[in-house]
C-alpha atoms as a PDB file:
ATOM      1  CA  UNK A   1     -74.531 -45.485 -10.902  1.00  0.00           C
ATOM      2  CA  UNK A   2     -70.980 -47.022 -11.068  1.00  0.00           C
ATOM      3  CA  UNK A   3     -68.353 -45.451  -8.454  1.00  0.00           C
ATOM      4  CA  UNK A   4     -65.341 -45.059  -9.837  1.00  0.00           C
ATOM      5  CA  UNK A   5     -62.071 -45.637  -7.396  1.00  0.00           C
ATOM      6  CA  UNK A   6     -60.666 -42.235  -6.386  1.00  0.00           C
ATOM      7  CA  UNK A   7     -57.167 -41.229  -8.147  1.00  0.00           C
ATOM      8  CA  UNK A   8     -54.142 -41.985  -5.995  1.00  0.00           C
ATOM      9  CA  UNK A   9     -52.772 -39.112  -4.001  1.00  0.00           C
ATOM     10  CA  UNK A  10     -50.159 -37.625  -5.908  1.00  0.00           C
ATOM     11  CA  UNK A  11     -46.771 -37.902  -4.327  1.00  0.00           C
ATOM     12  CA  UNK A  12     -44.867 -35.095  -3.169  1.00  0.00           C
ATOM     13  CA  UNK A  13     -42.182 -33.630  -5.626  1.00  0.00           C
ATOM     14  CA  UNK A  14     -39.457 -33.478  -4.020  1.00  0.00           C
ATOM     15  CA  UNK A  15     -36.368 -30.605  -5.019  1.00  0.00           C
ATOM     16  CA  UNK A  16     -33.157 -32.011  -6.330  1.00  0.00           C
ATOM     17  CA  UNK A  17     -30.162 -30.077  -5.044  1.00  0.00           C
ATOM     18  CA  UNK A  18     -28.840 -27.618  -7.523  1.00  0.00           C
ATOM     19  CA  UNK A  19     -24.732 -27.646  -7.316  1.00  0.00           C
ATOM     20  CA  UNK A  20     -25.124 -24.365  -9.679  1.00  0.00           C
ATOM     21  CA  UNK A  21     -27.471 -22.456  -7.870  1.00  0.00           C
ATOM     22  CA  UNK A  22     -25.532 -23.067  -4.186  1.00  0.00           C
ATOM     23  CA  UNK A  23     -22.074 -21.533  -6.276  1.00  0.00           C
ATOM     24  CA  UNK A  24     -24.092 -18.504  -7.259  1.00  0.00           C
ATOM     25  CA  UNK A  25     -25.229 -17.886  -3.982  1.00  0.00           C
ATOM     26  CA  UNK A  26     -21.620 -18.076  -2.543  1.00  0.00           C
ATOM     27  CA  UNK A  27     -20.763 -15.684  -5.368  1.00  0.00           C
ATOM     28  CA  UNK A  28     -23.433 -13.031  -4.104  1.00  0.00           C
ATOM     29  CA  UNK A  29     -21.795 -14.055  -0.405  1.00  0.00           C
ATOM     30  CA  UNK A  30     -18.494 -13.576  -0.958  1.00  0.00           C
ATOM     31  CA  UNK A  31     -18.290 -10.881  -3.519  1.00  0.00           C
ATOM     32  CA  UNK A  32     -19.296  -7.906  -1.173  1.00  0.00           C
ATOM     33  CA  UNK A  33     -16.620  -9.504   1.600  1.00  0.00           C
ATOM     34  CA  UNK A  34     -13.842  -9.440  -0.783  1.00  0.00           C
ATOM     35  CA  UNK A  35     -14.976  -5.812  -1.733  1.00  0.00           C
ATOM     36  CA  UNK A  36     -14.952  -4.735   1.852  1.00  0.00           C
ATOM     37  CA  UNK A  37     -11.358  -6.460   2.110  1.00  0.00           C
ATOM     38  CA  UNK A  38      -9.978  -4.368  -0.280  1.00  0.00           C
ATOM     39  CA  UNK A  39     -11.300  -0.878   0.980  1.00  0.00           C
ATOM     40  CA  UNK A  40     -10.531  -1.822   4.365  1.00  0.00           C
ATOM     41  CA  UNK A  41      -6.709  -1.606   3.219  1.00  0.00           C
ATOM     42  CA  UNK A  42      -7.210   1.173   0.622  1.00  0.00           C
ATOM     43  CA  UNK A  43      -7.971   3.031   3.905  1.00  0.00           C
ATOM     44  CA  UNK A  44      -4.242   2.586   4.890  1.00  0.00           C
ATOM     45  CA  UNK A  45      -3.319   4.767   1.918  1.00  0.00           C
ATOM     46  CA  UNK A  46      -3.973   8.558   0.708  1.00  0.00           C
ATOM     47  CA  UNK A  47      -3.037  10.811  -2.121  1.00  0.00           C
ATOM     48  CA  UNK A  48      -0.611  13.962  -1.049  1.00  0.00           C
ATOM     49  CA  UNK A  49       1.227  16.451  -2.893  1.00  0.00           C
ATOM     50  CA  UNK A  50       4.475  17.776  -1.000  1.00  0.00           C
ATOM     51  CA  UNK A  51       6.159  20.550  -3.010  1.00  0.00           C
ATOM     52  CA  UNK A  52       9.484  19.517  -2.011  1.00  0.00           C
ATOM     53  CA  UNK A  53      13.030  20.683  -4.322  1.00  0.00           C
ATOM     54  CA  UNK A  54      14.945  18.719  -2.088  1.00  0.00           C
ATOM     55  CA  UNK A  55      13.709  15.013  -3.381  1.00  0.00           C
ATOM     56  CA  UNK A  56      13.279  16.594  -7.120  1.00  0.00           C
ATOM     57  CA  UNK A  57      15.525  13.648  -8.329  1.00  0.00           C
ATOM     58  CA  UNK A  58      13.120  10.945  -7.746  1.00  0.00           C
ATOM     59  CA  UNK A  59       9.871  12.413  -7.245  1.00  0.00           C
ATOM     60  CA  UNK A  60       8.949  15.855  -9.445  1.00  0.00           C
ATOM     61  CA  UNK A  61       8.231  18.816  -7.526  1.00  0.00           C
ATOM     62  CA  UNK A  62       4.309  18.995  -5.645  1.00  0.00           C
ATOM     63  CA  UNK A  63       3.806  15.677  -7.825  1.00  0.00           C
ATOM     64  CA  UNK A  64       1.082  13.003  -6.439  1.00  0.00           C
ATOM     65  CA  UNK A  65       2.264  10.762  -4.302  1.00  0.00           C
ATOM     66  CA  UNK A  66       0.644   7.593  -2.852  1.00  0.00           C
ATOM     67  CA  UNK A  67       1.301   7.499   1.193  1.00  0.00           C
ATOM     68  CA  UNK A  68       1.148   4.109   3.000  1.00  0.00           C
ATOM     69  CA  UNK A  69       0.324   5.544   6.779  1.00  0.00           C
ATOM     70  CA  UNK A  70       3.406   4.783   9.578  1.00  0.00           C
ATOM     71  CA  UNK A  71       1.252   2.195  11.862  1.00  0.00           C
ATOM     72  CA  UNK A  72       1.131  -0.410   9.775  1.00  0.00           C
ATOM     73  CA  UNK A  73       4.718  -1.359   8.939  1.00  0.00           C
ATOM     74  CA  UNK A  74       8.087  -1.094   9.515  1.00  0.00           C
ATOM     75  CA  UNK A  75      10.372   1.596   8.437  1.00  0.00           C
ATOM     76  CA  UNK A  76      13.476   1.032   6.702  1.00  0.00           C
ATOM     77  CA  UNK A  77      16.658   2.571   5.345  1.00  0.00           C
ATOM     78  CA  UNK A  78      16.221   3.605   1.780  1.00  0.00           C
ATOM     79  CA  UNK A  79      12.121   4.175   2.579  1.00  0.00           C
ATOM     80  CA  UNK A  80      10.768   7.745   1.171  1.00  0.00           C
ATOM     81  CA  UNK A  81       8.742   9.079   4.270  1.00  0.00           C
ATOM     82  CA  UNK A  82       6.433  11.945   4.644  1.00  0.00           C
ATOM     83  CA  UNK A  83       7.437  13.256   8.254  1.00  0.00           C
ATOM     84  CA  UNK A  84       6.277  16.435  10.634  1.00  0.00           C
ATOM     85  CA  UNK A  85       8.665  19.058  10.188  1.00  0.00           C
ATOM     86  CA  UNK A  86       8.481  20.218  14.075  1.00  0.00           C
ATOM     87  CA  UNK A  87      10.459  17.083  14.714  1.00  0.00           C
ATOM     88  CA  UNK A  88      13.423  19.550  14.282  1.00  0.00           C
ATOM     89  CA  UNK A  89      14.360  21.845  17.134  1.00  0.00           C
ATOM     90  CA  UNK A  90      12.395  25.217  16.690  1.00  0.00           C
ATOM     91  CA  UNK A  91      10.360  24.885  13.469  1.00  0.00           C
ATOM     92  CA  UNK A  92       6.555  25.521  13.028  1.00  0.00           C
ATOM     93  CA  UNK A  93       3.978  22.938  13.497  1.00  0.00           C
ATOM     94  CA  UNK A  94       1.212  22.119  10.668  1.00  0.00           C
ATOM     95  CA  UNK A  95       4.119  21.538   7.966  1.00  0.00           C
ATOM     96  CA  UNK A  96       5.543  18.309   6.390  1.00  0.00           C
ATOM     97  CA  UNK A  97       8.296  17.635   4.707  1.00  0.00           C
ATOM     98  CA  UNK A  98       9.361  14.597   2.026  1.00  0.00           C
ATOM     99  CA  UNK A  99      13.047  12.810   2.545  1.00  0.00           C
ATOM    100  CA  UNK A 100      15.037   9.430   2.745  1.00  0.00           C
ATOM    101  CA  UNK A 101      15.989   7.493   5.590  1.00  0.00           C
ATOM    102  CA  UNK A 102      19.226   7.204   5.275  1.00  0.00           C
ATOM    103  CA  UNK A 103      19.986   5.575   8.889  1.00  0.00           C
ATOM    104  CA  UNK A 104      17.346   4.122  11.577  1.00  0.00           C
ATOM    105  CA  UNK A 105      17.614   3.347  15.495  1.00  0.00           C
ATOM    106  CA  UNK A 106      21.042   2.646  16.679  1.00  0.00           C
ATOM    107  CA  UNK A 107      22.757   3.034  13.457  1.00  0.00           C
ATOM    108  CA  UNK A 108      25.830   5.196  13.912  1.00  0.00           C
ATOM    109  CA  UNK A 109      26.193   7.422  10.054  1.00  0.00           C
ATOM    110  CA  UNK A 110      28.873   9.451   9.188  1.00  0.00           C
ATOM    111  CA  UNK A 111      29.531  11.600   6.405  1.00  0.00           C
ATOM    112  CA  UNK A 112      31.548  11.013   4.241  1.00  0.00           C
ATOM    113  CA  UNK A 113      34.031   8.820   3.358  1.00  0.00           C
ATOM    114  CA  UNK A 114      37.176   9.066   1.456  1.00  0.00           C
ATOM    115  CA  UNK A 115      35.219   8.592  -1.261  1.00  0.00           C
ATOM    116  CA  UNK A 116      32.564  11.445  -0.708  1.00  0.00           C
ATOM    117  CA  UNK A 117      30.168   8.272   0.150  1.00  0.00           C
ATOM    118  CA  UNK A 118      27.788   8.127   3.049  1.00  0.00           C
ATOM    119  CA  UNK A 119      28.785   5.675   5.692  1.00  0.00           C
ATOM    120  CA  UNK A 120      26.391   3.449   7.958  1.00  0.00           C
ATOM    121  CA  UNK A 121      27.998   1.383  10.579  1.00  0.00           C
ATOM    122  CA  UNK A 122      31.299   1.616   9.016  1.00  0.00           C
ATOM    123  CA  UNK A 123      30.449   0.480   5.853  1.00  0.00           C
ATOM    124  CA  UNK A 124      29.926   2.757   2.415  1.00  0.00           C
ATOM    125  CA  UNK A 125      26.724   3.037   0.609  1.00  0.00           C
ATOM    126  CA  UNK A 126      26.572   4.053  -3.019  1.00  0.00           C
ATOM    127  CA  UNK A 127      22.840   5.800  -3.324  1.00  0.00           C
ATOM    128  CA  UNK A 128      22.445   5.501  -7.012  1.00  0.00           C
ATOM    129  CA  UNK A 129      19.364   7.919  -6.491  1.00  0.00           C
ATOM    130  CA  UNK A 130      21.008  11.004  -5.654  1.00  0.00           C
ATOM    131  CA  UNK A 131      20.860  13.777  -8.334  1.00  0.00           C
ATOM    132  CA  UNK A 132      23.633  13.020 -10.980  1.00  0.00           C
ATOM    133  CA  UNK A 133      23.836  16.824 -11.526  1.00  0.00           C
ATOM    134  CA  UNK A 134      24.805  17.798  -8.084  1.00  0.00           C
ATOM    135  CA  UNK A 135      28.543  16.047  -7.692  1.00  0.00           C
ATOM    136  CA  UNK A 136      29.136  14.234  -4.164  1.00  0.00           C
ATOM    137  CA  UNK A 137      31.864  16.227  -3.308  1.00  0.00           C
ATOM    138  CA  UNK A 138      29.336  19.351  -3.677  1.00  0.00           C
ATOM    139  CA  UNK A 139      26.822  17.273  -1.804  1.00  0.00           C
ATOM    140  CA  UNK A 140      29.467  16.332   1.309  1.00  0.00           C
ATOM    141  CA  UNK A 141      27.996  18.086   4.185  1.00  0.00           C
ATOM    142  CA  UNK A 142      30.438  16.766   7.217  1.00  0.00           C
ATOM    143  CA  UNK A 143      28.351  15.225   9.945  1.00  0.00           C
ATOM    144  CA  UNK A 144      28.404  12.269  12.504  1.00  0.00           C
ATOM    145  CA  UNK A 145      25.508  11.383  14.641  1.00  0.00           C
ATOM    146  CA  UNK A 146      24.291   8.625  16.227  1.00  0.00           C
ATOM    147  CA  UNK A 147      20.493   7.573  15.718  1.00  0.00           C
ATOM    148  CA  UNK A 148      18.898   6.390  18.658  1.00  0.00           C
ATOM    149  CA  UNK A 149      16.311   3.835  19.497  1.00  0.00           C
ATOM    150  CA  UNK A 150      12.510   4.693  17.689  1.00  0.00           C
ATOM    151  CA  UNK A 151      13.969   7.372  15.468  1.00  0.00           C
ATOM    152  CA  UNK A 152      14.970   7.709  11.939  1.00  0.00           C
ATOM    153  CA  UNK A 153      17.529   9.906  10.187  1.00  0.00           C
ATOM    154  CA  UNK A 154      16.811  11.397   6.700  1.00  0.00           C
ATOM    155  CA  UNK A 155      18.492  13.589   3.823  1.00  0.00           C
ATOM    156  CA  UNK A 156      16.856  14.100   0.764  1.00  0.00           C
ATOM    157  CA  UNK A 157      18.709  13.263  -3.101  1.00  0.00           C
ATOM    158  CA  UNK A 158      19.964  16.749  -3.792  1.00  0.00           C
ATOM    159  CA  UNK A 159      21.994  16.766  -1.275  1.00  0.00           C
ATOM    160  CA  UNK A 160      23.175  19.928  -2.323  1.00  0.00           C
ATOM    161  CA  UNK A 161      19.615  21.657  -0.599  1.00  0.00           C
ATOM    162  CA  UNK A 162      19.803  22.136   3.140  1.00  0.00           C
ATOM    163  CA  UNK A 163      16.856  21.354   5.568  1.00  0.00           C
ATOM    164  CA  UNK A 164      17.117  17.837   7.249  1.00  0.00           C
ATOM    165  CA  UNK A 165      18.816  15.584   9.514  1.00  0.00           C
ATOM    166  CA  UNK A 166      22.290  16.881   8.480  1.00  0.00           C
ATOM    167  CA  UNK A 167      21.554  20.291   9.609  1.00  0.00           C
ATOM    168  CA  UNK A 168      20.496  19.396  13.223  1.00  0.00           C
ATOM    169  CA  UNK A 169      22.879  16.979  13.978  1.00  0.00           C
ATOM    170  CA  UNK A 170      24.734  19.500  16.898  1.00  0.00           C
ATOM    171  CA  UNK A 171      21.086  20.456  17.948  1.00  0.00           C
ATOM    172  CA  UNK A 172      18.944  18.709  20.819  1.00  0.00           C
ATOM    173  CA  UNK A 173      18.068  15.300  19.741  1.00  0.00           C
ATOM    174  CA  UNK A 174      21.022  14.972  16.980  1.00  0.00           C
ATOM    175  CA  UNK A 175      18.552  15.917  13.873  1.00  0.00           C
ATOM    176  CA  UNK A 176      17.396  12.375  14.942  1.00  0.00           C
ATOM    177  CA  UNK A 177      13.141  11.907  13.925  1.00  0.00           C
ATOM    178  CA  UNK A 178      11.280  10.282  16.402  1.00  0.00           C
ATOM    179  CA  UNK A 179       9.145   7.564  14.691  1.00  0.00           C
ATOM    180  CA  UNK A 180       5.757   9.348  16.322  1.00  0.00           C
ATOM    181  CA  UNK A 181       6.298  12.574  13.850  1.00  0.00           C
ATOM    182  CA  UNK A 182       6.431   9.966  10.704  1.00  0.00           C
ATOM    183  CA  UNK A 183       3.336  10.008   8.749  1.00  0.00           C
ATOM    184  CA  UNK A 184       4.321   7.430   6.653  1.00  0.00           C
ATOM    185  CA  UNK A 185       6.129   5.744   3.869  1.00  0.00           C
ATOM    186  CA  UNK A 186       5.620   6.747  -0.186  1.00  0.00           C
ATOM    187  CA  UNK A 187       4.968   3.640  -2.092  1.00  0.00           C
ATOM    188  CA  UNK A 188       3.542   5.040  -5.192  1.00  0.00           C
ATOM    189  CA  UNK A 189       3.662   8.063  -8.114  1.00  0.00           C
ATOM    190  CA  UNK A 190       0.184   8.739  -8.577  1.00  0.00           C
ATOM    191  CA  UNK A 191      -3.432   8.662  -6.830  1.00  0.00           C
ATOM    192  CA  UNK A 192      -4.736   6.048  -4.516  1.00  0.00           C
ATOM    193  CA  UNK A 193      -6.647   4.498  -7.803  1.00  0.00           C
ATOM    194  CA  UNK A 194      -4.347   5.100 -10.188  1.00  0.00           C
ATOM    195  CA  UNK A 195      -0.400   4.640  -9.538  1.00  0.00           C
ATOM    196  CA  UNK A 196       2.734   3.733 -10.417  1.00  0.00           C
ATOM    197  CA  UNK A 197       5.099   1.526  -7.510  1.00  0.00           C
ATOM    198  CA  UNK A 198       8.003   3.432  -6.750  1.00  0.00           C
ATOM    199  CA  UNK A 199      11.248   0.513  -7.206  1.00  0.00           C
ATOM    200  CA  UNK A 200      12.672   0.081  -3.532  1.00  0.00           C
ATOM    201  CA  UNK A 201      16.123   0.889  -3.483  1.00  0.00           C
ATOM    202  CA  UNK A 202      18.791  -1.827  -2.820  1.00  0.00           C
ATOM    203  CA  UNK A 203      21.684   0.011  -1.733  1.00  0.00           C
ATOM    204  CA  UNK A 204      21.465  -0.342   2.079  1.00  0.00           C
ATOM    205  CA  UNK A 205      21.543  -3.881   1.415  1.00  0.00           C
ATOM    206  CA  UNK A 206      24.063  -4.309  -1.492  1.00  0.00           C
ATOM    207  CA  UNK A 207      26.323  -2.392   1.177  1.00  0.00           C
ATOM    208  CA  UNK A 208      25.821  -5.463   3.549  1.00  0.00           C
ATOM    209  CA  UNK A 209      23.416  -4.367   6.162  1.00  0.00           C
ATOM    210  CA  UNK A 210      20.097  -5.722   7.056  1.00  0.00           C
ATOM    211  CA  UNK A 211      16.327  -4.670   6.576  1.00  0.00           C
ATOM    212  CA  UNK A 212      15.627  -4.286   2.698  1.00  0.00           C
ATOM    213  CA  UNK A 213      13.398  -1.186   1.836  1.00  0.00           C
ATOM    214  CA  UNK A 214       9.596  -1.223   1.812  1.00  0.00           C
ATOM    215  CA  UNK A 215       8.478  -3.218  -1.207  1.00  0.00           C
ATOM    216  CA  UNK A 216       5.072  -2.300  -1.004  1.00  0.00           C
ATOM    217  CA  UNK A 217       2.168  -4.695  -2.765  1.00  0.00           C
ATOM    218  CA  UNK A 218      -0.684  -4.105  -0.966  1.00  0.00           C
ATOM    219  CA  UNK A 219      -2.569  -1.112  -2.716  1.00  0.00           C
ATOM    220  CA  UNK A 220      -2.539  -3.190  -5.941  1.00  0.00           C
ATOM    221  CA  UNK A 221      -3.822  -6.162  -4.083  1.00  0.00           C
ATOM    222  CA  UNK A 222      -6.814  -3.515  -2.374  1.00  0.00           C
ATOM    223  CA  UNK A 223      -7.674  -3.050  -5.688  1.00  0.00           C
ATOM    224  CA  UNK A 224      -7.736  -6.213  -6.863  1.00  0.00           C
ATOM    225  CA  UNK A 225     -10.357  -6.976  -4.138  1.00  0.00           C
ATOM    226  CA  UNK A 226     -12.657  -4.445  -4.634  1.00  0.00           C
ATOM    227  CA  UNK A 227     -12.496  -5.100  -8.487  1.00  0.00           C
ATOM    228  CA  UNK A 228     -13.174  -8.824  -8.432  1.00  0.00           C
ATOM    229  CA  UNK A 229     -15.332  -8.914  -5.581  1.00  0.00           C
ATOM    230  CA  UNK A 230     -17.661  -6.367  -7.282  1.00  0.00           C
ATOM    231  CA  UNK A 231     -17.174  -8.589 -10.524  1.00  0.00           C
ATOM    232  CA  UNK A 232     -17.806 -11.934  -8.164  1.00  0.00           C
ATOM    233  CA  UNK A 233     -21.278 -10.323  -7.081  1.00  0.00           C
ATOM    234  CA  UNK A 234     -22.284  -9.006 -10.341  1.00  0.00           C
ATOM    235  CA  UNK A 235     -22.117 -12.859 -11.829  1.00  0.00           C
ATOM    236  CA  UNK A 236     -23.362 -14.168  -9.241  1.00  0.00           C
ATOM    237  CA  UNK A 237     -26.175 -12.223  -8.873  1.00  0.00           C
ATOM    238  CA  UNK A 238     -27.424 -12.406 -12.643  1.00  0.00           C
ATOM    239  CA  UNK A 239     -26.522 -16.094 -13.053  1.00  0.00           C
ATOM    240  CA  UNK A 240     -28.476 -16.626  -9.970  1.00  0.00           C
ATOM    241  CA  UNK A 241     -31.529 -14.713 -10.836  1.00  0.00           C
ATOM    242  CA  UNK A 242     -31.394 -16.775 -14.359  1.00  0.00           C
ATOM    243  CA  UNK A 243     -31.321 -20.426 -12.666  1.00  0.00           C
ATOM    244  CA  UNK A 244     -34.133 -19.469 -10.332  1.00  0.00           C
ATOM    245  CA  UNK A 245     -36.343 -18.023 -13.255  1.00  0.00           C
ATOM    246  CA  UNK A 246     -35.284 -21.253 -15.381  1.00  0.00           C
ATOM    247  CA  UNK A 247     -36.006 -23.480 -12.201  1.00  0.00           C
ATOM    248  CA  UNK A 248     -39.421 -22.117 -11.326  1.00  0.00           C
ATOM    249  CA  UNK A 249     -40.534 -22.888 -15.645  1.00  0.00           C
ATOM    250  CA  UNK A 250     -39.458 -26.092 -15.048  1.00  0.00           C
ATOM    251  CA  UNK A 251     -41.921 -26.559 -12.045  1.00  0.00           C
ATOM    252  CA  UNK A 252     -44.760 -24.604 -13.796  1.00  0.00           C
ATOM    253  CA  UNK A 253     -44.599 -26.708 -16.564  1.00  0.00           C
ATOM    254  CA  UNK A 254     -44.232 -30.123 -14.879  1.00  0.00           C
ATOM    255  CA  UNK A 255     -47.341 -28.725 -12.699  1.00  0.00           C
ATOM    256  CA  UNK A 256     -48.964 -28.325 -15.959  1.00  0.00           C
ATOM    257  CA  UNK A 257     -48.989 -31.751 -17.010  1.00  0.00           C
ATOM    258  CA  UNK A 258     -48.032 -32.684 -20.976  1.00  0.00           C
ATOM    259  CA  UNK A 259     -49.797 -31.496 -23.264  1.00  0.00           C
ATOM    260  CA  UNK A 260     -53.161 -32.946 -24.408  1.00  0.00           C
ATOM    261  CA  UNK A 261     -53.241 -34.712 -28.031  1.00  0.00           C
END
């Protein structure tokens, strides 16, 4: 009986690094972060309806509107805000009402000048988003107050309609808004998910004082997030699930052996 010498061992197969399959798995990684970005900051934001005459000139009466909540930025002159109506001197809680800061913390605004124009530290602003129906002579209600620290005066564009800072200006607190009764700024025509960016005005700054209105950018960018991080994951989950499937034939097969002739 002849022995024959036993085979030699075979030698371990060892896994090459796959480039492809360590992208995909960053893909299935990151998409779901990227997606929780973006809702994080579509948190700061909510659909409301405000059925208010007085801002009928830019935004239509009880239209959506997309609110960007107080905390999170600055407020400027020229900003829409949504603001607590029992920030005026004996008015009802539970109500809100839609206007235009028109002056902020120690600005000093008069009204008007000699050309029926509202004046902010001495110099005139020409609001090219006032009604063009209502004439500013109609519209010049005589006032001077000055806006102290933290608060925030407001008219709205028909400035023919009563019911804002103007009218409490010889009341306690100077028809003045403390920045605490501010709910927040409008950015947006529209729903949270679908919108339209309302233009910021320019004509606080074109009259040569500081702090441009809120350009807001960050509800498209939200969206943007949740969109492509939910896209990210999606390819990178099926392109992963294909290069595994396609890696583990490959083994079978080289387990196999070739085929026999």
């Amino acid at each position: 009986m002849t022995d024959f010498p036993a085979p030699p061992a075979a030698s371990p197969r060892t896994r090459r690094f796959s480039p492809f399959l360590a992208l995909f798995v960053v893909f299935v990684l990151a998409g779901p972060v990227l997606a929780g970005t973006g809702v994080v900051k579509l948190f700061g934001y909510t659909t409301v309806r405000i059925g208010e005459r007085s801002m009928e000139a830019t935004v239509g009466y009880d239209e959506p509107m997309v609110l960007h909540w107080a905390g999170s930025h600055e407020i400027h002159r020229g900003d829409l805000v949504l603001f607590q109506i029992d920030a005026f001197p004996d008015s009802p809680p539970g109500y809100h009402l839609l206007a235009r800061v028109i002056a902020v913390g120690g600005d000093r605004v008069v009204c008007c000048g000699p050309d029926n124009r509202l004046q902010v530290n001495g110099k005139s602003v020409t609001e090219p988003y006032l009604d063009p129906a209502v004439p500013l002579s109609a519209a010049a209600y005589e006032f001077t107050a000055q806006v102290p620290p933290g608060s925030i005066f407001v008219a709205g564009d028909k400035r023919d309609i009563p019911g804002d800072s103007r009218n409490y200006v010889y009341a306690p607190g100077d028809g003045a808004i403390p920045l605490s009764k501010v709910d927040g700024v409008i950015v947006a025509r529209g729903t949270v998910f679908s919108s339209v960016t309302l233009k910021p005005t320019t004509a606080f700054t074109d009259a040569g004082l500081p702090g441009a209105s809120t350009a807001d950018t960050g509800l498209h960018l939200a969206r943007y997030l949740i969109l492509g991080g939910a896209a990210l994951f999606v390819l990178g989950f099926i392109c992963l699930i294909v290069t595994v499937a396609r890696s583990g034939g490959r083994r079978r097969r080289a387990a196999v052996g070739p085929p026999m002739h």
